[in-house]
PDB file of N, CA and C in Angstrom:
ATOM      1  N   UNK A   1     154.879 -12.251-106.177  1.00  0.00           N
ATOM      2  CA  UNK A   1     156.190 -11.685-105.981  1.00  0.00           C
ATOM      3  C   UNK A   1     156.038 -10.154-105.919  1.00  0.00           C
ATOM      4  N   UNK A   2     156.270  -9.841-104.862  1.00  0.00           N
ATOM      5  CA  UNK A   2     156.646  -8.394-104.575  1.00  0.00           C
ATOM      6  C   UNK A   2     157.492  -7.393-104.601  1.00  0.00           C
ATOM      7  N   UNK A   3     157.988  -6.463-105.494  1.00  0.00           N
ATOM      8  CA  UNK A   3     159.092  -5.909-106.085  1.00  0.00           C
ATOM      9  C   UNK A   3     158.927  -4.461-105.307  1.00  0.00           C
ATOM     10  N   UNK A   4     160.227  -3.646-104.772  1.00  0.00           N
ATOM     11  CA  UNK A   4     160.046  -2.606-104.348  1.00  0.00           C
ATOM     12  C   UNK A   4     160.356  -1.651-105.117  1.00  0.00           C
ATOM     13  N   UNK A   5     159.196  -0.422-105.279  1.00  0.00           N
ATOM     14  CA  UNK A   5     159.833   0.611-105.955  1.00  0.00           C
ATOM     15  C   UNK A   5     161.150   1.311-106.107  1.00  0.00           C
ATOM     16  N   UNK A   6     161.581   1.539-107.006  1.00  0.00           N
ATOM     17  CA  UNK A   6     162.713   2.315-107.314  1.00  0.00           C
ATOM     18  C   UNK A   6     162.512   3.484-106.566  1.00  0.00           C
ATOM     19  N   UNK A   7     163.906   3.990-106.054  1.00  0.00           N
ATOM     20  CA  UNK A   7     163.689   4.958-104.632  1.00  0.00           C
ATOM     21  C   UNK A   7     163.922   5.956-105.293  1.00  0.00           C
ATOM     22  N   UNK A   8     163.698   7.630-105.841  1.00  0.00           N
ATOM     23  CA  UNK A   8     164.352   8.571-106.205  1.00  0.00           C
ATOM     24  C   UNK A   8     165.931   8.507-105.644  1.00  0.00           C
ATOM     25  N   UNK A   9     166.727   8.707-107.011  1.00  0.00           N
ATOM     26  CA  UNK A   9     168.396   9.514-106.818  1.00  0.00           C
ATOM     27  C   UNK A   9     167.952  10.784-106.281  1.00  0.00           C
ATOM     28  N   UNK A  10     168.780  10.992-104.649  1.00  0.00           N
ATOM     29  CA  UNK A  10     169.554  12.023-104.136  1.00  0.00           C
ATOM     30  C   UNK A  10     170.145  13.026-105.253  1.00  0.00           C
ATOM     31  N   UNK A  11     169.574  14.297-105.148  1.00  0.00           N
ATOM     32  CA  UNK A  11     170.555  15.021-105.689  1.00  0.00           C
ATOM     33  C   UNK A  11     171.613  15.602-105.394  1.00  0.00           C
ATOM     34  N   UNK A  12     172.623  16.060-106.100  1.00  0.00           N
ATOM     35  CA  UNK A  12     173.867  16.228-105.099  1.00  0.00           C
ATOM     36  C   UNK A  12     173.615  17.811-105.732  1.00  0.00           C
ATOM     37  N   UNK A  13     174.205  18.920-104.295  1.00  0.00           N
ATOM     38  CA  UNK A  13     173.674  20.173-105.456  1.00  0.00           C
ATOM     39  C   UNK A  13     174.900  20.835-104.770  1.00  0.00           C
ATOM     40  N   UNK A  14     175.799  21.680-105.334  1.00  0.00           N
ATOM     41  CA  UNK A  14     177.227  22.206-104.515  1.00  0.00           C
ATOM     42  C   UNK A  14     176.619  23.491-103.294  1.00  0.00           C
ATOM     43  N   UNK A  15     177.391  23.037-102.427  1.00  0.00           N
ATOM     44  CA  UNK A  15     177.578  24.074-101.318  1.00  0.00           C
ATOM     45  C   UNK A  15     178.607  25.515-101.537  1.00  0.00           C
ATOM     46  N   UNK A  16     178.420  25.972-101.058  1.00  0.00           N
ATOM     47  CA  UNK A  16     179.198  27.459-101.146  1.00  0.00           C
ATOM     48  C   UNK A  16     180.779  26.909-100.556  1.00  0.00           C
ATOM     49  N   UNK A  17     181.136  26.062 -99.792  1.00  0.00           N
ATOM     50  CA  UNK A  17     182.274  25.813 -99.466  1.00  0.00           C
ATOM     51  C   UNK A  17     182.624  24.911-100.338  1.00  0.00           C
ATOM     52  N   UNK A  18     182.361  24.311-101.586  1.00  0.00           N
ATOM     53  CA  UNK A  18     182.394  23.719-102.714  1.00  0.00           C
ATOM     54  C   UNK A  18     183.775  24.779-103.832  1.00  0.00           C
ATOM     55  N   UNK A  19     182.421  25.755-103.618  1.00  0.00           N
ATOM     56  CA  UNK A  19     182.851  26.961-104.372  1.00  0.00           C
ATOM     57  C   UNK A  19     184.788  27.512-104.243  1.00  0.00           C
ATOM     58  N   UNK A  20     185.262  27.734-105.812  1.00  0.00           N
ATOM     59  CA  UNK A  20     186.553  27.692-105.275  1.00  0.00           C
ATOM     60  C   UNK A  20     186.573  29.150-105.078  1.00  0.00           C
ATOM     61  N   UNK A  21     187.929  30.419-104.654  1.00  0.00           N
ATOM     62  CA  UNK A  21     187.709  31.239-104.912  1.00  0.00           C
ATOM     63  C   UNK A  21     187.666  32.249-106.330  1.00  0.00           C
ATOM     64  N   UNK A  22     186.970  33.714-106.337  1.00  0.00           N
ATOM     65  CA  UNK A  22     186.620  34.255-107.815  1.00  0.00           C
ATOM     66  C   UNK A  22     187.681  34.301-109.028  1.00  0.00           C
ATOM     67  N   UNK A  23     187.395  34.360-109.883  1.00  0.00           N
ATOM     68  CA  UNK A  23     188.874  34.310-111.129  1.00  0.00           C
ATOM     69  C   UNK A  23     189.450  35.352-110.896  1.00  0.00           C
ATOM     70  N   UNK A  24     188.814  36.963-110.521  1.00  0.00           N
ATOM     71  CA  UNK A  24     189.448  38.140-110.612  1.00  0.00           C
ATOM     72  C   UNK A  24     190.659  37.683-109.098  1.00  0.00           C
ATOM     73  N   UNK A  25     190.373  37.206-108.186  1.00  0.00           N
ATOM     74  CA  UNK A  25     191.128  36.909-107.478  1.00  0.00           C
ATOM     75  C   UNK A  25     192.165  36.288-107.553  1.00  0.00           C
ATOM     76  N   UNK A  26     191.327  35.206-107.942  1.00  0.00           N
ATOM     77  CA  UNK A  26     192.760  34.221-108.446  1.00  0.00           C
ATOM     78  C   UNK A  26     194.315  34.376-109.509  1.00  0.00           C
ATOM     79  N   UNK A  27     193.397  35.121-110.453  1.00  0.00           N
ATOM     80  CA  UNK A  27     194.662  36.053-111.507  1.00  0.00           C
ATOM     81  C   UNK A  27     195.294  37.341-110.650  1.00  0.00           C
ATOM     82  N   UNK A  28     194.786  37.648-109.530  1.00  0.00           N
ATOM     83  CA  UNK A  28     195.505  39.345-109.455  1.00  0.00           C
ATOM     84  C   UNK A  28     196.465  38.118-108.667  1.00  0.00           C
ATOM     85  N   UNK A  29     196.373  37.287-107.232  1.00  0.00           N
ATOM     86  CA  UNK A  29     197.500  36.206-106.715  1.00  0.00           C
ATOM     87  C   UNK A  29     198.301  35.650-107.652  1.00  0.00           C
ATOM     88  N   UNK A  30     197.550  35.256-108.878  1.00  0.00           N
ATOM     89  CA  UNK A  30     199.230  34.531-109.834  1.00  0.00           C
ATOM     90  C   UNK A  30     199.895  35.714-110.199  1.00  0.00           C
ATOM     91  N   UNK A  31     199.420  37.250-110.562  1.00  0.00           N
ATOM     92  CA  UNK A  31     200.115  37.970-111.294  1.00  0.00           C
ATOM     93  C   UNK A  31     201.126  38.018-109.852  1.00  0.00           C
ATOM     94  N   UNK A  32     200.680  38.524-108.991  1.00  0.00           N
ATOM     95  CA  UNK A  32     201.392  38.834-107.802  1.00  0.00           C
ATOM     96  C   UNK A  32     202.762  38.081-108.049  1.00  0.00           C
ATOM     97  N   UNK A  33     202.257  36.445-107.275  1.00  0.00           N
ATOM     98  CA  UNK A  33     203.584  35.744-107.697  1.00  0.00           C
ATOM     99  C   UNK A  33     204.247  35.548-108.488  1.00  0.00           C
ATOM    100  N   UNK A  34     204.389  35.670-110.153  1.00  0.00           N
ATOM    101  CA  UNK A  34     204.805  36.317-111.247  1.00  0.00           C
ATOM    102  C   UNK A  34     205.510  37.117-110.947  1.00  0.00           C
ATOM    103  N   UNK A  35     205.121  38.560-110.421  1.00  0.00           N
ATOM    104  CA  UNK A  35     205.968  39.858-110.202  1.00  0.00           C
ATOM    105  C   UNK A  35     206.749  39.688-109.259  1.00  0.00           C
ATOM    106  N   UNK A  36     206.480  39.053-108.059  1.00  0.00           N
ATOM    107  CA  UNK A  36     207.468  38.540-106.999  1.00  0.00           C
ATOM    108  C   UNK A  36     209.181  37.764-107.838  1.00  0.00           C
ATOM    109  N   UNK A  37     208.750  36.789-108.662  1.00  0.00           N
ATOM    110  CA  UNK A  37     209.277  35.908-109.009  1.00  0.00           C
ATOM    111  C   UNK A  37     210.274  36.683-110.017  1.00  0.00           C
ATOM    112  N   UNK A  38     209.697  37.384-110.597  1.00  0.00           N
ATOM    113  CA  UNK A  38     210.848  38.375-111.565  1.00  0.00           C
ATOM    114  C   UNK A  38     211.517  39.546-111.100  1.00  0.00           C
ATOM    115  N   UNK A  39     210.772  40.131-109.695  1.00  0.00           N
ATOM    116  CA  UNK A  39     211.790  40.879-108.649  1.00  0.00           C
ATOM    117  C   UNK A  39     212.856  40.320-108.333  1.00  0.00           C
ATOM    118  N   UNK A  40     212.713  39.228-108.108  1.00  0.00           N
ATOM    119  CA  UNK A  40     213.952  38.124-107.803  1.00  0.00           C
ATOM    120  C   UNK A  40     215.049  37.851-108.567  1.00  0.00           C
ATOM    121  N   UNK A  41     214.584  37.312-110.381  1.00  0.00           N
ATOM    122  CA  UNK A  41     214.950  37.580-111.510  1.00  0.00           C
ATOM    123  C   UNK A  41     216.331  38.874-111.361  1.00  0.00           C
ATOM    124  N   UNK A  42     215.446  40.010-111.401  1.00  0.00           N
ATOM    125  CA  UNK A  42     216.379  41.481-111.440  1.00  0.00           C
ATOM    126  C   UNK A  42     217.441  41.479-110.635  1.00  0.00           C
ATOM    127  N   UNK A  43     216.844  40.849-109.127  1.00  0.00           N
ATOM    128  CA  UNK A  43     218.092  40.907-108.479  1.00  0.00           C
ATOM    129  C   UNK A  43     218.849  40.256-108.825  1.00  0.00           C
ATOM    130  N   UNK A  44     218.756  38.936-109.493  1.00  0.00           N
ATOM    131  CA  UNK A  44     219.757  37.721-109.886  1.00  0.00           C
ATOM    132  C   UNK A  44     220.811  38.535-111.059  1.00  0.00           C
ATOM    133  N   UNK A  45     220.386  39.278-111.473  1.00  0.00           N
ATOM    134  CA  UNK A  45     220.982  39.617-112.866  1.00  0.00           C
ATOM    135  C   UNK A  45     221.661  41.048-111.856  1.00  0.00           C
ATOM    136  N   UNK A  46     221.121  41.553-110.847  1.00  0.00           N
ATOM    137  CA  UNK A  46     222.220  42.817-110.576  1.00  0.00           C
ATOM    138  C   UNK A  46     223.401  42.040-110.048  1.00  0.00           C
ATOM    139  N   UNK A  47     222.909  40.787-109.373  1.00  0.00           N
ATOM    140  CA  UNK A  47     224.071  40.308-108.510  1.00  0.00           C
ATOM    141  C   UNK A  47     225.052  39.922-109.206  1.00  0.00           C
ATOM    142  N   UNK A  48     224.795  39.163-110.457  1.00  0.00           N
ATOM    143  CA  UNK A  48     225.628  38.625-111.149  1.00  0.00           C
ATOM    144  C   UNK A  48     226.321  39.358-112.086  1.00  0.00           C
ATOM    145  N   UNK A  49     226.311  40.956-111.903  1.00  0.00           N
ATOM    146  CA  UNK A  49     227.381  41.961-112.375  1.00  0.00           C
ATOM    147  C   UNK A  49     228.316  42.577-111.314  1.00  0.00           C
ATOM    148  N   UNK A  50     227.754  42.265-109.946  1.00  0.00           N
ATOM    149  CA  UNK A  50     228.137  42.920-108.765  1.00  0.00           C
ATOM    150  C   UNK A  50     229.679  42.029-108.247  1.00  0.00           C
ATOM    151  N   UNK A  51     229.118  40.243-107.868  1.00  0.00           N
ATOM    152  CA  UNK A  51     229.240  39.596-107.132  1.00  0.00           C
ATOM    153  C   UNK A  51     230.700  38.670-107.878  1.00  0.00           C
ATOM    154  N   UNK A  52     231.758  38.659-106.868  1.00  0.00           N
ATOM    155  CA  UNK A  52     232.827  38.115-107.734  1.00  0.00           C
ATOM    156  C   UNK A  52     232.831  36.889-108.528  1.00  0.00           C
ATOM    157  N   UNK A  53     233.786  35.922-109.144  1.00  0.00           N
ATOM    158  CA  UNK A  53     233.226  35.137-109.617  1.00  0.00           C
ATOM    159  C   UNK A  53     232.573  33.984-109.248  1.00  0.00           C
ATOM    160  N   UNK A  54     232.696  32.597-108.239  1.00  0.00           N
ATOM    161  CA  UNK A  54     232.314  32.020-107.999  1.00  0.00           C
ATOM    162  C   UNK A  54     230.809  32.027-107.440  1.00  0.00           C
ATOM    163  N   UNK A  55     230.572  33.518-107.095  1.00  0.00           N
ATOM    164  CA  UNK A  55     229.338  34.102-106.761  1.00  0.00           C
ATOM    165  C   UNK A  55     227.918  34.056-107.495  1.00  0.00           C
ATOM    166  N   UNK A  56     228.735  34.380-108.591  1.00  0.00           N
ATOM    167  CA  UNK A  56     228.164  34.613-110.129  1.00  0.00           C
ATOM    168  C   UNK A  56     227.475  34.515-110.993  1.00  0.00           C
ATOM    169  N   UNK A  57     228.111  33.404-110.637  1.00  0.00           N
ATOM    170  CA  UNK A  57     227.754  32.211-111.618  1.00  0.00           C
ATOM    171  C   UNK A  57     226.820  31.543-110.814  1.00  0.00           C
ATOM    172  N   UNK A  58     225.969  31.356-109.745  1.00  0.00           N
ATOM    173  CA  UNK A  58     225.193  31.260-109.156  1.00  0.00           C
ATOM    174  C   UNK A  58     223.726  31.737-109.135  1.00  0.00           C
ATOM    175  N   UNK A  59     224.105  33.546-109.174  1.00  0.00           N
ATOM    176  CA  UNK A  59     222.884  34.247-109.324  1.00  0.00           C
ATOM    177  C   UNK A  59     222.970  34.459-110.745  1.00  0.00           C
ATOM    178  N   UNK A  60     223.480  34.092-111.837  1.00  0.00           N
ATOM    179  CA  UNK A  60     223.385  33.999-113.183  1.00  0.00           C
ATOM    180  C   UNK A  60     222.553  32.757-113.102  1.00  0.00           C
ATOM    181  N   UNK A  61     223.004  31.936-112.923  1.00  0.00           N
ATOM    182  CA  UNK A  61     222.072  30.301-113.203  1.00  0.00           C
ATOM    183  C   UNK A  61     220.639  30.474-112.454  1.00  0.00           C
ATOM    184  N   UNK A  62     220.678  31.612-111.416  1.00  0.00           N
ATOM    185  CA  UNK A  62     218.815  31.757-110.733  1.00  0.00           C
ATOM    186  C   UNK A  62     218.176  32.469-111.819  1.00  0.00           C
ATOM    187  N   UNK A  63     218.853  33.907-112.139  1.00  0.00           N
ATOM    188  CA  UNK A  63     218.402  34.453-113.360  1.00  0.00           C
ATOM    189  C   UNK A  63     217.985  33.542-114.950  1.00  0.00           C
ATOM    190  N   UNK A  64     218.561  32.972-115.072  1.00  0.00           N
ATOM    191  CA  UNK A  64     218.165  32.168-116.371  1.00  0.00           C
ATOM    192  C   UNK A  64     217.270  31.168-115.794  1.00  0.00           C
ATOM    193  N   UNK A  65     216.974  30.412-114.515  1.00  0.00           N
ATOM    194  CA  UNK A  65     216.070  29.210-114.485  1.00  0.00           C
ATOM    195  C   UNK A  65     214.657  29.689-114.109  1.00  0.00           C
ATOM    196  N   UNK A  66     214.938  30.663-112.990  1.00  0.00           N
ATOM    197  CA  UNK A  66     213.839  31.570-112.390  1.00  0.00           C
ATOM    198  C   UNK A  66     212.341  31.909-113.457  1.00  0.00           C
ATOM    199  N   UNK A  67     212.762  32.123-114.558  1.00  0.00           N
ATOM    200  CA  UNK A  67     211.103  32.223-115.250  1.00  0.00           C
ATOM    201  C   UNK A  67     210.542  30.974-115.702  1.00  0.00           C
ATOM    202  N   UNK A  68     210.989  29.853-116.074  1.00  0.00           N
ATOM    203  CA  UNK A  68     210.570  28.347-115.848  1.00  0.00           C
ATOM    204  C   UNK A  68     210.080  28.443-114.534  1.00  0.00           C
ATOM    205  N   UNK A  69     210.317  28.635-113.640  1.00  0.00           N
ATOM    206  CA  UNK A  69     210.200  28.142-112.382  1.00  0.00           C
ATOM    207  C   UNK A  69     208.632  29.129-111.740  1.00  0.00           C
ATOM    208  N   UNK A  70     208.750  30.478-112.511  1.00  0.00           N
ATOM    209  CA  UNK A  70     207.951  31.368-111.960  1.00  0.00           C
ATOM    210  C   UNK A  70     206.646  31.160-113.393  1.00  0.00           C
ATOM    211  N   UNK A  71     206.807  30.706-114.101  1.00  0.00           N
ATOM    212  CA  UNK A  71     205.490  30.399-115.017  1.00  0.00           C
ATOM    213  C   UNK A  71     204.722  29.555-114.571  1.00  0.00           C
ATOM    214  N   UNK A  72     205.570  27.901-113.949  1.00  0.00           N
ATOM    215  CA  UNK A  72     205.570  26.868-113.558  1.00  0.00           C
ATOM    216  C   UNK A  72     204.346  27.299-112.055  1.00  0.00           C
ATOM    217  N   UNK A  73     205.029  28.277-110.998  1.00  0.00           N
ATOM    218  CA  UNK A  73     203.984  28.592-110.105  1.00  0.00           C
ATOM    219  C   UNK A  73     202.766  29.164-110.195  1.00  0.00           C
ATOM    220  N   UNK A  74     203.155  30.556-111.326  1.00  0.00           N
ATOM    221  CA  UNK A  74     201.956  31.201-111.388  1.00  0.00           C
ATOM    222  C   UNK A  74     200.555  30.538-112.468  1.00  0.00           C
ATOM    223  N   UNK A  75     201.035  29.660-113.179  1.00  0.00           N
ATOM    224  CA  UNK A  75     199.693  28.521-113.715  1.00  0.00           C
ATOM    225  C   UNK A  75     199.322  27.945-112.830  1.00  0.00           C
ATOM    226  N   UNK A  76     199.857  27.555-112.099  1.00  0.00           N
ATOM    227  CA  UNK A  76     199.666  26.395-111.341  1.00  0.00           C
ATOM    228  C   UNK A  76     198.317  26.737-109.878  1.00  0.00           C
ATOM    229  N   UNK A  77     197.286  25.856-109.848  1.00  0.00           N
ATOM    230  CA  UNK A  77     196.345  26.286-108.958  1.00  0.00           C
ATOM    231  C   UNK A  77     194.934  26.357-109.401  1.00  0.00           C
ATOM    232  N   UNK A  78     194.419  27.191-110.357  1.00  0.00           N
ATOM    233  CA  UNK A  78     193.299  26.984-110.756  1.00  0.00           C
ATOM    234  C   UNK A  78     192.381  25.283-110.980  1.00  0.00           C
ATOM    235  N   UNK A  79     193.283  24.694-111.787  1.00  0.00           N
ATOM    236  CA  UNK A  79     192.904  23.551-112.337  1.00  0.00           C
ATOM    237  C   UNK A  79     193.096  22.610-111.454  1.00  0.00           C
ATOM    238  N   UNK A  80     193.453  22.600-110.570  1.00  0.00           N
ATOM    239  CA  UNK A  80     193.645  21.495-109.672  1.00  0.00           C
ATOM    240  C   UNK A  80     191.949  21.361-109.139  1.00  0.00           C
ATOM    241  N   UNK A  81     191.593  19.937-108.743  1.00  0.00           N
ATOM    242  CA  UNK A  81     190.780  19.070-108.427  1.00  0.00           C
ATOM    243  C   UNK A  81     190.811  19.094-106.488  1.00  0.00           C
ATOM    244  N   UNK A  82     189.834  19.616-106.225  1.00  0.00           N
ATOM    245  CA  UNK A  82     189.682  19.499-104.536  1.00  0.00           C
ATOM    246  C   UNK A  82     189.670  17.864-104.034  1.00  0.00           C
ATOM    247  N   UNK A  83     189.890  17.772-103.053  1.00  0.00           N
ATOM    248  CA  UNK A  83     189.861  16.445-102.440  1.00  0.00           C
ATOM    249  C   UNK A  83     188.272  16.287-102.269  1.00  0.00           C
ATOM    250  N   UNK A  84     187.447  17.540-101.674  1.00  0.00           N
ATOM    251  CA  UNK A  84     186.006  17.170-101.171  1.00  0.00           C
ATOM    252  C   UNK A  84     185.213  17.722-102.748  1.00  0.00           C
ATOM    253  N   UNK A  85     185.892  17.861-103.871  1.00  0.00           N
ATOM    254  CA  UNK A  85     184.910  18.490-104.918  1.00  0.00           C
ATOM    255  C   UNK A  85     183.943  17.422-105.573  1.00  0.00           C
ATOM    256  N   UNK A  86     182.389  18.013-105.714  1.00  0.00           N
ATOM    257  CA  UNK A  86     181.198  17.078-106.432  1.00  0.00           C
ATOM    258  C   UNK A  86     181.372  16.845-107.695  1.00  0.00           C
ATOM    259  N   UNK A  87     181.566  15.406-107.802  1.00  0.00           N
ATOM    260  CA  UNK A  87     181.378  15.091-109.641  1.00  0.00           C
ATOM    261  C   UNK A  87     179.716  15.691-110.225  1.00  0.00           C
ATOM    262  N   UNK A  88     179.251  16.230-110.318  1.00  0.00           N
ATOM    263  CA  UNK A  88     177.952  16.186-111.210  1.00  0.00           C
ATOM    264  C   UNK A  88     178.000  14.761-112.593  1.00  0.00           C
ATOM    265  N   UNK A  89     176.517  14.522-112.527  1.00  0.00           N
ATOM    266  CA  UNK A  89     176.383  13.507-114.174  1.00  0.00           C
ATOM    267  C   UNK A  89     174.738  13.590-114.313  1.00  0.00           C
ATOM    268  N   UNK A  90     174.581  14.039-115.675  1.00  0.00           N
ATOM    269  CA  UNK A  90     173.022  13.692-115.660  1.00  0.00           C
ATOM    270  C   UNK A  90     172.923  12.392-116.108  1.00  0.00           C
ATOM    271  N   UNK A  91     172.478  11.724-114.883  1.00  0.00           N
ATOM    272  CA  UNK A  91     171.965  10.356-115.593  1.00  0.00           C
ATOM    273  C   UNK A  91     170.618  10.546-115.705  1.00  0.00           C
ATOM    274  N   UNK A  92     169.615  11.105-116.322  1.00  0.00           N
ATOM    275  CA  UNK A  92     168.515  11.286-116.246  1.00  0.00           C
ATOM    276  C   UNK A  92     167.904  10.207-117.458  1.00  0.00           C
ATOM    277  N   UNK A  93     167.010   9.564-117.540  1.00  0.00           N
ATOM    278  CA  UNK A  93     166.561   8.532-118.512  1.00  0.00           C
ATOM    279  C   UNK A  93     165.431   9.297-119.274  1.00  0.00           C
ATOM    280  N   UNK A  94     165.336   9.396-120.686  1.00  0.00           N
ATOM    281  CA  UNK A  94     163.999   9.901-121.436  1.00  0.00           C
ATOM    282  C   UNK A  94     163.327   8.845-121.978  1.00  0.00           C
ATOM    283  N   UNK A  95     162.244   9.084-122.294  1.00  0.00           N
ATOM    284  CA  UNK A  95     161.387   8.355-123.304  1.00  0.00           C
ATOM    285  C   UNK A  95     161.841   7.572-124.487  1.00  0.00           C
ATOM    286  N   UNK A  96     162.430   6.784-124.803  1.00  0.00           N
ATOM    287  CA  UNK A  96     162.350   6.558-126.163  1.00  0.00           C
ATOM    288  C   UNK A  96     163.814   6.492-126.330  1.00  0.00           C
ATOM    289  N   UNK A  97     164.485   6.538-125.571  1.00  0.00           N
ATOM    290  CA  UNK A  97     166.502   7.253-125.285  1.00  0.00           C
ATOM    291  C   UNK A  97     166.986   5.277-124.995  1.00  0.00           C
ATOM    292  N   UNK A  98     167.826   4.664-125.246  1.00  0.00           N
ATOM    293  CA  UNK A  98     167.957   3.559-125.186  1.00  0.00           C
ATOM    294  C   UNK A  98     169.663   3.651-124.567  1.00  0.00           C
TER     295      UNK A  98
END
């Protein structure tokens, strides 16, 4: 009976298009949208001293929901999982390791 050798595991090793982009990048874009998001904020709160009533009460309710909403974006992104991203696992077997 003739048994065939066990073939070496392929290694899987990441490509540069793997690679997500740098952290310094990625934080100056969330701060960005952050600051965007509370420009917005300010205006909600000028409008809603400006703007008569039914108005108002509108850009009052953006002003109060708007930083939920702008925390909610600017976390959001890092941690997410690529569709094409490599699991790594050492399955490597030792001596004596059961």
């Amino acid at each position: 009976m003739t048994t065939m050798p066990e073939q070496p595991k392929k290694a899987v090793s990441a490509s540069i298009s793997n690679v997500g982009q740098p952290l310094s990048k990625d934080q100056s874009s969330r701060a960005r949208k952050y600051f965007i998001s509370m420009m917005i904020r300010t205006l909600c709160f000028i409008l809603a001293v400006i703007l008569p009533s039914p108005y108002r009460w509108i850009a009052l309710f953006g002003a109060v929901v708007l930083p939920y909403i702008a925390v909610i974006v600017a976390n959001a992104g890092r941690e997410t999982i690529k569709g094409n991203a490599a699991i790594f696992a050492n399955n490597t077997k030792e001596l004596g390791a059961e």
